[in-house]
Protein backbone atom coordinates (compact mmCIF):
# COMPACT_ATOMS: atom_id res chain seq x y z
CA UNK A 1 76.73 174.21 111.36
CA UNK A 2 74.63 176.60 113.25
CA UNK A 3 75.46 179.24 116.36
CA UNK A 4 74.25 178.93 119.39
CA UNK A 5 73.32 182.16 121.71
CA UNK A 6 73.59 181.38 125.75
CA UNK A 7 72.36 183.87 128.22
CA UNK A 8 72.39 183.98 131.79
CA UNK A 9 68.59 185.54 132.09
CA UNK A 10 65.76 185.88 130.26
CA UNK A 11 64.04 187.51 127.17
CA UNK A 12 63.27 190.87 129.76
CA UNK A 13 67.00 191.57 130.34
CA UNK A 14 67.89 193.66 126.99
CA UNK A 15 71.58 192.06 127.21
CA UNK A 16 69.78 188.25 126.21
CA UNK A 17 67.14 189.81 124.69
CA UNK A 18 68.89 192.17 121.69
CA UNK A 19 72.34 190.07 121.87
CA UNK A 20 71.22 186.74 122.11
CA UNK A 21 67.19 186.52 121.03
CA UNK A 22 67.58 189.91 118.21
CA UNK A 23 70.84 188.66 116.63
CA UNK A 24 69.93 184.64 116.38
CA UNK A 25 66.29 186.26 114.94
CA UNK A 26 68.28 188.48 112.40
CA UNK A 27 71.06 185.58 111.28
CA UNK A 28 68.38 183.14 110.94
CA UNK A 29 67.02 185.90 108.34
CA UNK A 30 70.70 185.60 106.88
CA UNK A 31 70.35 182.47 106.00
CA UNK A 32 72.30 180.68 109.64
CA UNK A 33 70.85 178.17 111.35
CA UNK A 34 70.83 179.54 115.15
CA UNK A 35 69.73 178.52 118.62
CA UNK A 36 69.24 180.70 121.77
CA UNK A 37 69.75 178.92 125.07
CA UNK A 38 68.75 181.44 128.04
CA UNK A 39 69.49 179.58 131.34
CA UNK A 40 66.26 181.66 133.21
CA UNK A 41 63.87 181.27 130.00
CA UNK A 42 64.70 177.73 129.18
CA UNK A 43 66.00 176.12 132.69
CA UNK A 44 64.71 177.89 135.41
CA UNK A 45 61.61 179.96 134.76
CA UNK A 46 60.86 179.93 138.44
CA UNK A 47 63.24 182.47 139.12
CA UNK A 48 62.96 186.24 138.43
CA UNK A 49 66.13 188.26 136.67
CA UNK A 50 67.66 189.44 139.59
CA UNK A 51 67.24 185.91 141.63
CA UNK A 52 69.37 184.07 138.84
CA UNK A 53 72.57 186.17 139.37
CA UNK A 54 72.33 185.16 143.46
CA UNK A 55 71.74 181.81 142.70
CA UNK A 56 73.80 179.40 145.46
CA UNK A 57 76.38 177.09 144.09
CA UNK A 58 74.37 174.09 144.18
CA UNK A 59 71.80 175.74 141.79
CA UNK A 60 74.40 177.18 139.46
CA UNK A 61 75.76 172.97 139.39
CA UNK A 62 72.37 172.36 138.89
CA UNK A 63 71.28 174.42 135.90
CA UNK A 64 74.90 173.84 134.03
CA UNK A 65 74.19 170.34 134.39
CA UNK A 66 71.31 170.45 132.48
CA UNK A 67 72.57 173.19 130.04
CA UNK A 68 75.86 170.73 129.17
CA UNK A 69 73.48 168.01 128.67
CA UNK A 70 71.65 170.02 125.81
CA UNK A 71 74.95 171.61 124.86
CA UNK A 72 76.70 168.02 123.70
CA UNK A 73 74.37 168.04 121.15
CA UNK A 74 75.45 171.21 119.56
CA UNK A 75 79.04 170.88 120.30
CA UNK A 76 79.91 171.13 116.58
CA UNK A 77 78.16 174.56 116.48
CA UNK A 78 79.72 177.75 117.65
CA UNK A 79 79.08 178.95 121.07
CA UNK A 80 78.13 182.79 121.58
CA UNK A 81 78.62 183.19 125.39
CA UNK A 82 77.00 186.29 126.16
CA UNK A 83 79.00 187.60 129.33
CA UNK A 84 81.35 185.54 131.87
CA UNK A 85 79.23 184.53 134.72
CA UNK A 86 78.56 181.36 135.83
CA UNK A 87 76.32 179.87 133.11
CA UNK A 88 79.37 180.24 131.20
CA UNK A 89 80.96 177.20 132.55
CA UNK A 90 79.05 174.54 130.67
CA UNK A 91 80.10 176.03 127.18
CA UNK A 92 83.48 176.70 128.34
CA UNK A 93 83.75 172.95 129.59
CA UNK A 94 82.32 171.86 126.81
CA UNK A 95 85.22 173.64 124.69
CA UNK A 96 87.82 172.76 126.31
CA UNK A 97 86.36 168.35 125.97
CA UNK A 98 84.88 168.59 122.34
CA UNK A 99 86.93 171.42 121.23
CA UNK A 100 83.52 173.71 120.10
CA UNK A 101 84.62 177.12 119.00
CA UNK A 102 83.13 180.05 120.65
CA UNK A 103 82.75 183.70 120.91
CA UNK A 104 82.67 185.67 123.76
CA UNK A 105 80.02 188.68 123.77
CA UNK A 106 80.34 191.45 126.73
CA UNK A 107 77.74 194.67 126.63
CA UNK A 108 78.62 195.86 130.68
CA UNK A 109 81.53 195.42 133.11
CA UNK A 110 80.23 193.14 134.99
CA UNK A 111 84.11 191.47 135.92
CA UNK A 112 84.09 193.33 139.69
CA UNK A 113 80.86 191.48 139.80
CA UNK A 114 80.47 189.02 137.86
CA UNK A 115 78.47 186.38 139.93
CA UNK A 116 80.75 183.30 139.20
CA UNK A 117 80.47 180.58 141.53
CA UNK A 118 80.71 181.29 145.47
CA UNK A 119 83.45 178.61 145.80
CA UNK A 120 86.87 179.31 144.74
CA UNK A 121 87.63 175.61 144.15
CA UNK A 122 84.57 174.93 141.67
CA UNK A 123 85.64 178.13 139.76
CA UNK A 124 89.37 176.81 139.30
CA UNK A 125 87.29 173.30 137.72
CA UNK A 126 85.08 175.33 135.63
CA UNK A 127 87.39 178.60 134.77
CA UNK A 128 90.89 177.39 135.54
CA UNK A 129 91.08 180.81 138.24
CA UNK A 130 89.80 182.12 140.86
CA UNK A 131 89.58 185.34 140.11
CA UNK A 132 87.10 187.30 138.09
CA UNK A 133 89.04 188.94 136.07
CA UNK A 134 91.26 186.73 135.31
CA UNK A 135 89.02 184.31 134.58
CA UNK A 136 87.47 186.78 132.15
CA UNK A 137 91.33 186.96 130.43
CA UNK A 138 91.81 183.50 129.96
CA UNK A 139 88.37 182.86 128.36
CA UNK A 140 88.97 185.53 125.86
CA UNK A 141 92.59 184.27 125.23
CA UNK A 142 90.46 181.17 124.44
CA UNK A 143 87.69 182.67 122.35
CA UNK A 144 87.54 182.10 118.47
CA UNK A 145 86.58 185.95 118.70
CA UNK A 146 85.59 188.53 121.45
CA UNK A 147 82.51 190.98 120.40
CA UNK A 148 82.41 194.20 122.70
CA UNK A 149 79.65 196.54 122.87
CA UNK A 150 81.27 199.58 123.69
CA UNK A 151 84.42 201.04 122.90
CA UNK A 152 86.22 200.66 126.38
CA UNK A 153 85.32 196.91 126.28
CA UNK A 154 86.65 196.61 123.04
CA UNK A 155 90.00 198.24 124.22
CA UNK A 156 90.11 195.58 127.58
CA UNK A 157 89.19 192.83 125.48
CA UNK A 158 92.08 193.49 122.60
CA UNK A 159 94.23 193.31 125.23
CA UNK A 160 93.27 189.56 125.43
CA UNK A 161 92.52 188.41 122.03
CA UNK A 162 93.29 190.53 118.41
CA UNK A 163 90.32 189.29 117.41
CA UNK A 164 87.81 191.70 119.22
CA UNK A 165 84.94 193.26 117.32
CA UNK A 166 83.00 196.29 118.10
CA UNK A 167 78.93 195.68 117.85
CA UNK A 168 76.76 197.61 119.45
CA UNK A 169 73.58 196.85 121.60
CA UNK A 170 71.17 198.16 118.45
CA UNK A 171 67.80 198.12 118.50
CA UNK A 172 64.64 196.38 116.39
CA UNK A 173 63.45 198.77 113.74
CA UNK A 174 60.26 197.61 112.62
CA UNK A 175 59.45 197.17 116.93
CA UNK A 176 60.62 200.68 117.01
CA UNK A 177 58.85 202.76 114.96
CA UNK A 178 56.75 205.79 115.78
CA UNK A 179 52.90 204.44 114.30
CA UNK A 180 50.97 207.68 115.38
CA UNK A 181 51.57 211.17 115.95
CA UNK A 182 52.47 212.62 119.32
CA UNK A 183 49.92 214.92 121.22
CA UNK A 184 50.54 218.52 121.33
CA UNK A 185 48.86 219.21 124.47
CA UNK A 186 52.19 217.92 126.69
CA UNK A 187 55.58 217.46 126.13
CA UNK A 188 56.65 214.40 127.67
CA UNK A 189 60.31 213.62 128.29
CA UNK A 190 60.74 209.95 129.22
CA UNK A 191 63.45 208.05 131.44
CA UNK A 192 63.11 203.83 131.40
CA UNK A 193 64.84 201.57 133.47
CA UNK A 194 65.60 199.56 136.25
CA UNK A 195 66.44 201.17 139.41
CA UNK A 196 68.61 198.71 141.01
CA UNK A 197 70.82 200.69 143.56
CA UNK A 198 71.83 203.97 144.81
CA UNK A 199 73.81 205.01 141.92
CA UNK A 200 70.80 205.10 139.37
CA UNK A 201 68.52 206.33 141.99
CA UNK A 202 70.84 209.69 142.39
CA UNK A 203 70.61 209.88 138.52
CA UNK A 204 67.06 209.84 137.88
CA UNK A 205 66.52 212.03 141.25
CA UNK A 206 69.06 214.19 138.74
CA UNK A 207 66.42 214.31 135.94
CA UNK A 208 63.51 215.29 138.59
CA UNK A 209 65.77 218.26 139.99
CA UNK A 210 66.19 219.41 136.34
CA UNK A 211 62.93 218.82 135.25
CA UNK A 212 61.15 220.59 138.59
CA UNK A 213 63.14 223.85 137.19
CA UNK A 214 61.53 223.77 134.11
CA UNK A 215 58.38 222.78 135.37
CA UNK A 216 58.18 226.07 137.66
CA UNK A 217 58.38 227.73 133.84
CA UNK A 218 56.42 225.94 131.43
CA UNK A 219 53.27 223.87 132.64
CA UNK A 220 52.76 222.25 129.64
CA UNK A 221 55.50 219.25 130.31
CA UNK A 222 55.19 215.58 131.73
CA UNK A 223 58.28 213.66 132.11
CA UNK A 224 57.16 210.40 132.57
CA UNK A 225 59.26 207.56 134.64
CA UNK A 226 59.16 203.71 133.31
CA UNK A 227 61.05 201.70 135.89
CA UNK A 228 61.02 199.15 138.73
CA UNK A 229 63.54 197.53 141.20
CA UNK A 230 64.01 197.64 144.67
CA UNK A 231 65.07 201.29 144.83
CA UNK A 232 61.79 202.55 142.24
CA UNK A 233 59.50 202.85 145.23
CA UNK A 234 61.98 205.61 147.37
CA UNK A 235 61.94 207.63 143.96
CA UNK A 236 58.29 207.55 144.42
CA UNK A 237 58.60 208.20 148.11
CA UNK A 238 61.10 211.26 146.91
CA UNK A 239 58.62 212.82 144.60
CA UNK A 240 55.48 212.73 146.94
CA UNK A 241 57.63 214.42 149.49
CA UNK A 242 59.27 217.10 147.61
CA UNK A 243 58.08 217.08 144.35
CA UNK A 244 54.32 216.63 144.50
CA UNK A 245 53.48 219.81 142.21
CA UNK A 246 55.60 218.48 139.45
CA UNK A 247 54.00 216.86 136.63
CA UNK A 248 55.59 213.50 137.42
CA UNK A 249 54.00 210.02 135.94
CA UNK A 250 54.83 206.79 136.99
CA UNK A 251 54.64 203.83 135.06
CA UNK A 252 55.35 200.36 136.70
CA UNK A 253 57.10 197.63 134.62
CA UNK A 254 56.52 197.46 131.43
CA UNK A 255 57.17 194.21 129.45
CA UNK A 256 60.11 195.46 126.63
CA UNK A 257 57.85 194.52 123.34
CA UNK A 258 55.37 196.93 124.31
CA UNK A 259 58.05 200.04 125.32
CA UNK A 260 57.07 201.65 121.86
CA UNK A 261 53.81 202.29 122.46
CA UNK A 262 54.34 203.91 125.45
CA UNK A 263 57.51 205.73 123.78
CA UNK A 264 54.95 207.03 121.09
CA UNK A 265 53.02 209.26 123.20
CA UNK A 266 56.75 211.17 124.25
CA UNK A 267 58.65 213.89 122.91
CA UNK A 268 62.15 213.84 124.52
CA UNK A 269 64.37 210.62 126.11
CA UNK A 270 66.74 211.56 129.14
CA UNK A 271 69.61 209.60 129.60
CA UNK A 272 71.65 210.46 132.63
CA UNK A 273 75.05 208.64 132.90
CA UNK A 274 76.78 210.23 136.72
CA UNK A 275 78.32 207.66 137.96
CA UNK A 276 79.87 207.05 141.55
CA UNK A 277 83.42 205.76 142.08
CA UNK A 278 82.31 201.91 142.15
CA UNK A 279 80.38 202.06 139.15
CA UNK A 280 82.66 204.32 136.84
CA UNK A 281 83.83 201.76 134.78
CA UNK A 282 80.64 200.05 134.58
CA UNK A 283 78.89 202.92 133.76
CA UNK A 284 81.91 204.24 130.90
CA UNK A 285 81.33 201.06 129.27
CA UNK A 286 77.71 200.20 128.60
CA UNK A 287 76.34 200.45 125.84
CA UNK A 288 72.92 202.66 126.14
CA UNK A 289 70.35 200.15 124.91
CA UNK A 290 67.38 202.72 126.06
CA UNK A 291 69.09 205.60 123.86
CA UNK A 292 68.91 203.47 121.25
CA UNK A 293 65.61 202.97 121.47
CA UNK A 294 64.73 206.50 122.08
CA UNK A 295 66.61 207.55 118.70
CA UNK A 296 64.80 204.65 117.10
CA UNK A 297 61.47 206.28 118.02
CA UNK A 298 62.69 209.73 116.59
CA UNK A 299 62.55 211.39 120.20
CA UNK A 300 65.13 214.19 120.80
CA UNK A 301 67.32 213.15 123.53
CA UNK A 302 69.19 215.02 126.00
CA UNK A 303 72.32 212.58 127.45
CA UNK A 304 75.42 212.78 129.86
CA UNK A 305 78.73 213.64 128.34
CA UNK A 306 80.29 210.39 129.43
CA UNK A 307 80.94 206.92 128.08
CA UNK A 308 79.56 205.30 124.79
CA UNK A 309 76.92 208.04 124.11
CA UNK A 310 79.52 210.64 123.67
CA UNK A 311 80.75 208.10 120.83
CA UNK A 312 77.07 207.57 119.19
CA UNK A 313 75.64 211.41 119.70
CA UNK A 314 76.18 214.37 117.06
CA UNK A 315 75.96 217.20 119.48
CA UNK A 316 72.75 219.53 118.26
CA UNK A 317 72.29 217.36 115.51
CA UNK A 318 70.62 214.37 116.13
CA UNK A 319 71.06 214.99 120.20
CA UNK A 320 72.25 216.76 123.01
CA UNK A 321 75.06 216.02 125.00
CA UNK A 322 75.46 217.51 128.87
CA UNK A 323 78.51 218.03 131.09
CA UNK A 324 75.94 219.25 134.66
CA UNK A 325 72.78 219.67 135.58
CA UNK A 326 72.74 223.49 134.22
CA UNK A 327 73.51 221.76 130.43
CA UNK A 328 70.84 219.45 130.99
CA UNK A 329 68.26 222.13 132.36
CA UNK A 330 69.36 224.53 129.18
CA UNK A 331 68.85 221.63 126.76
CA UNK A 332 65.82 220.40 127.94
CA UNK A 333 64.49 223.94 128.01
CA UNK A 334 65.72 224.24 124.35
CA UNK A 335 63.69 221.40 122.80
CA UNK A 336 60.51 222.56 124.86
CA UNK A 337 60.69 226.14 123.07
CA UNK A 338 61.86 225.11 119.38
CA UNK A 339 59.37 222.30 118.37
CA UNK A 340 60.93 222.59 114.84
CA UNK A 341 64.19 221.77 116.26
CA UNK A 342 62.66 219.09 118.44
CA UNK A 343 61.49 217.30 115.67
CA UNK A 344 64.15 217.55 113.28
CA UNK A 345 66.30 216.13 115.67
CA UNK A 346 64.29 213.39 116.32
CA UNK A 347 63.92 212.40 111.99
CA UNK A 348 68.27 212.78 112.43
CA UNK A 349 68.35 210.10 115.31
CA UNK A 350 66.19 207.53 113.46
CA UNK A 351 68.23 207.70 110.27
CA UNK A 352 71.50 207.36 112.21
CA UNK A 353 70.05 204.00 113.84
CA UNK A 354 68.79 202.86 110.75
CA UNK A 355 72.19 203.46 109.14
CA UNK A 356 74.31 202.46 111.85
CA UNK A 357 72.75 201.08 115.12
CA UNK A 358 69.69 198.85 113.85
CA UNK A 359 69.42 194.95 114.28
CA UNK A 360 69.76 194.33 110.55
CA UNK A 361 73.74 196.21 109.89
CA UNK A 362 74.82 194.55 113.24
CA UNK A 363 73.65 191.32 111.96
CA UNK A 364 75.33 191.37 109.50
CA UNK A 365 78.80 192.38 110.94
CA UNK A 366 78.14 189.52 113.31
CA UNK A 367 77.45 187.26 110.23
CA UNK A 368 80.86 187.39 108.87
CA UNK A 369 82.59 187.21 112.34
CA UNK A 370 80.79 183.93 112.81
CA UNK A 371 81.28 182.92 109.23
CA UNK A 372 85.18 183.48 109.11
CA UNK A 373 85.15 181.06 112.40
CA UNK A 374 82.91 178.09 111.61
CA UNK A 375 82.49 175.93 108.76
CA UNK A 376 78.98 176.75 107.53
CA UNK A 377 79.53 175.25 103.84
């Protein structure tokens, strides 16, 4: 019997990337025959990321079509359905005709926006419901097992099924690994992402207001900004306006194997988390894939008090944790003066990833889930 990973996009979104592409790579390792089936990689290359969750119905008919079609010949496997939007209704058909086992995987509330289909009446085919969240409810009830990145998802989803497990969105060690030494000349704090709306433009336009006080002080700092989406140009637009005697570096998309290289020539990672009312919950609940990453690359790291970092961090000891901008400001300012500091803290985050949050221990976890549900004798 093997287990089968589906994903809604493609190797570039870190949700299908790390929980469907990392964990079949690491079980395979285990000894488990596994499959990945992302609906963008595999069945519609043509579109980009963002395109495939505004998809119109017809599409969405169209690509489960063809993703039940490979799916019957895996229906004796188990099913990891990685998140409940629409390209979840081909393995949830298929489990409710051949009786397939699956799990359900969630790293983000998505369930206020989960692009399902458009039409109510294809949804109560597909999901039996309308809507979203209860949708999300009855496919848990239904799950062999429920995996939750974060510990608020793990809370909602125990509400639905007992069997909810808490694994993290880790990170690759030997990807991540620091291979040469960092320059002295700068110290470069780093922010990575994708600016998709409002809410994470105000937050990195947080990190430049912090950073453009300590910039006034000490000339010898970069901070360096790896994004895109559609609101990445009016940052731009915001810097060149008011900022344009900051040391301020743009870097355009970057495709996610080569991140570490460019996290190798930085000192400190920068994770705001201030959410607005509408994205609270979604914001309290993800797990921090790029703090991950910047622990893995033994960066210091100066993070919001607020959701799943406060549950990963050890304030002053393998990173800092801020309440307001004058926290963050102080911090940053900290790790600029006390290189000794700076670097210690940065040896402390890599040995609590490779303890707790690499690919290898969540594999594992995830190995005897999976292995308590199938029959892989």
């Amino acid at each position: 019997m093997k287990t089968v990973f589906i994903g809604i996009n493609g190797y570039d979104f870190p949700y299908t990337r790390v929980r469907c592409f990392h964990f079949a790579e690491e079980l395979q390792k285990l000894g488990m025959e596994t499959e990945v089936l992302s609906y963008r990689d595999h069945l519609a290359p043509q579109y980009s990321g963002i395109e495939m969750l505004n998809l119109g119905d017809r599409e969405k008919l169209r690509l489960n079509f063809k993703a039940f079609l490979k799916l019957f010949k895996s229906r004796k496997s188990v099913f990891y359905v990685q998140k409940i939007h629409y390209h979840s209704a081909a393995p949830f058909l298929m489990s409710r005709i051949a009786g397939t086992k699956f799990i359900l995987d969630y790293d983000d509330w998505d369930i206020d926006r989960s692009p399902l289909f458009r039409r109510n009446f294809l949804n109560q085919i597909f999901f039996k419901g309308k809507d979203a969240e209860e949708i999300t409810k009855t496919i848990a009830k239904s799950a062999a097992a429920c995996i939750a990145s974060s510990r608020y998802l793990e809370k909602f989803l125990l509400q639905c099924n007992e069997k909810t497990f808490y694994i993290p969105t880790g990170v690759k060690l030997e990807k991540f690994r620091r291979s040469s030494p960092r320059s002295s000349d700068s110290i470069n704090f780093v922010w990575t992402g994708l600016v998709w709306g409002e809410v994470i433009y105000n937050n990195v336009i947080f990190l430049i207001e912090c950073f453009s006080v300590l910039n006034q002080k000490y000339k010898n700092i970069c901070l360096k900004i790896i994004g895109q989406g559609n609101w990445f140009p009016k940052i731009k637009d915001t810097v060149e306006r008011l900022y344009k005697n900051c040391r301020i570096e743009f870097i355009n998309w970057v495709d996610p194997d080569k991140i570490p290289e460019v996290l190798s020539g930085c000192h400190i990672g920068l994770l705001p988390l201030i959410p607005d009312k509408a994205n609270e919950i979604w914001m309290i609940s993800k797990s921090p894939t790029k703090l991950f990453e910047y622990m893995a690359m033994e960066l210091a790291t100066v993070s919001s008090h607020f959701g799943e970092a406060s549950n990963i961090i050890q304030e002053g000891v393998d990173g800092f944790l801020g309440r307001n901008k004058e926290d963050f400001i102080k911090e940053m300012e900290i790790l600029v003066k006390d290189n000794i500091l700076r670097e210690q803290m940065g040896k402390n985050a890599r040995k609590k990833i490779e303890e707790q949050f690499s690919i290898p221990v969540l594999a594992k976890k995830l190995y005897s889930i999976i292995k308590d549900i199938g029959d892989f004798n």
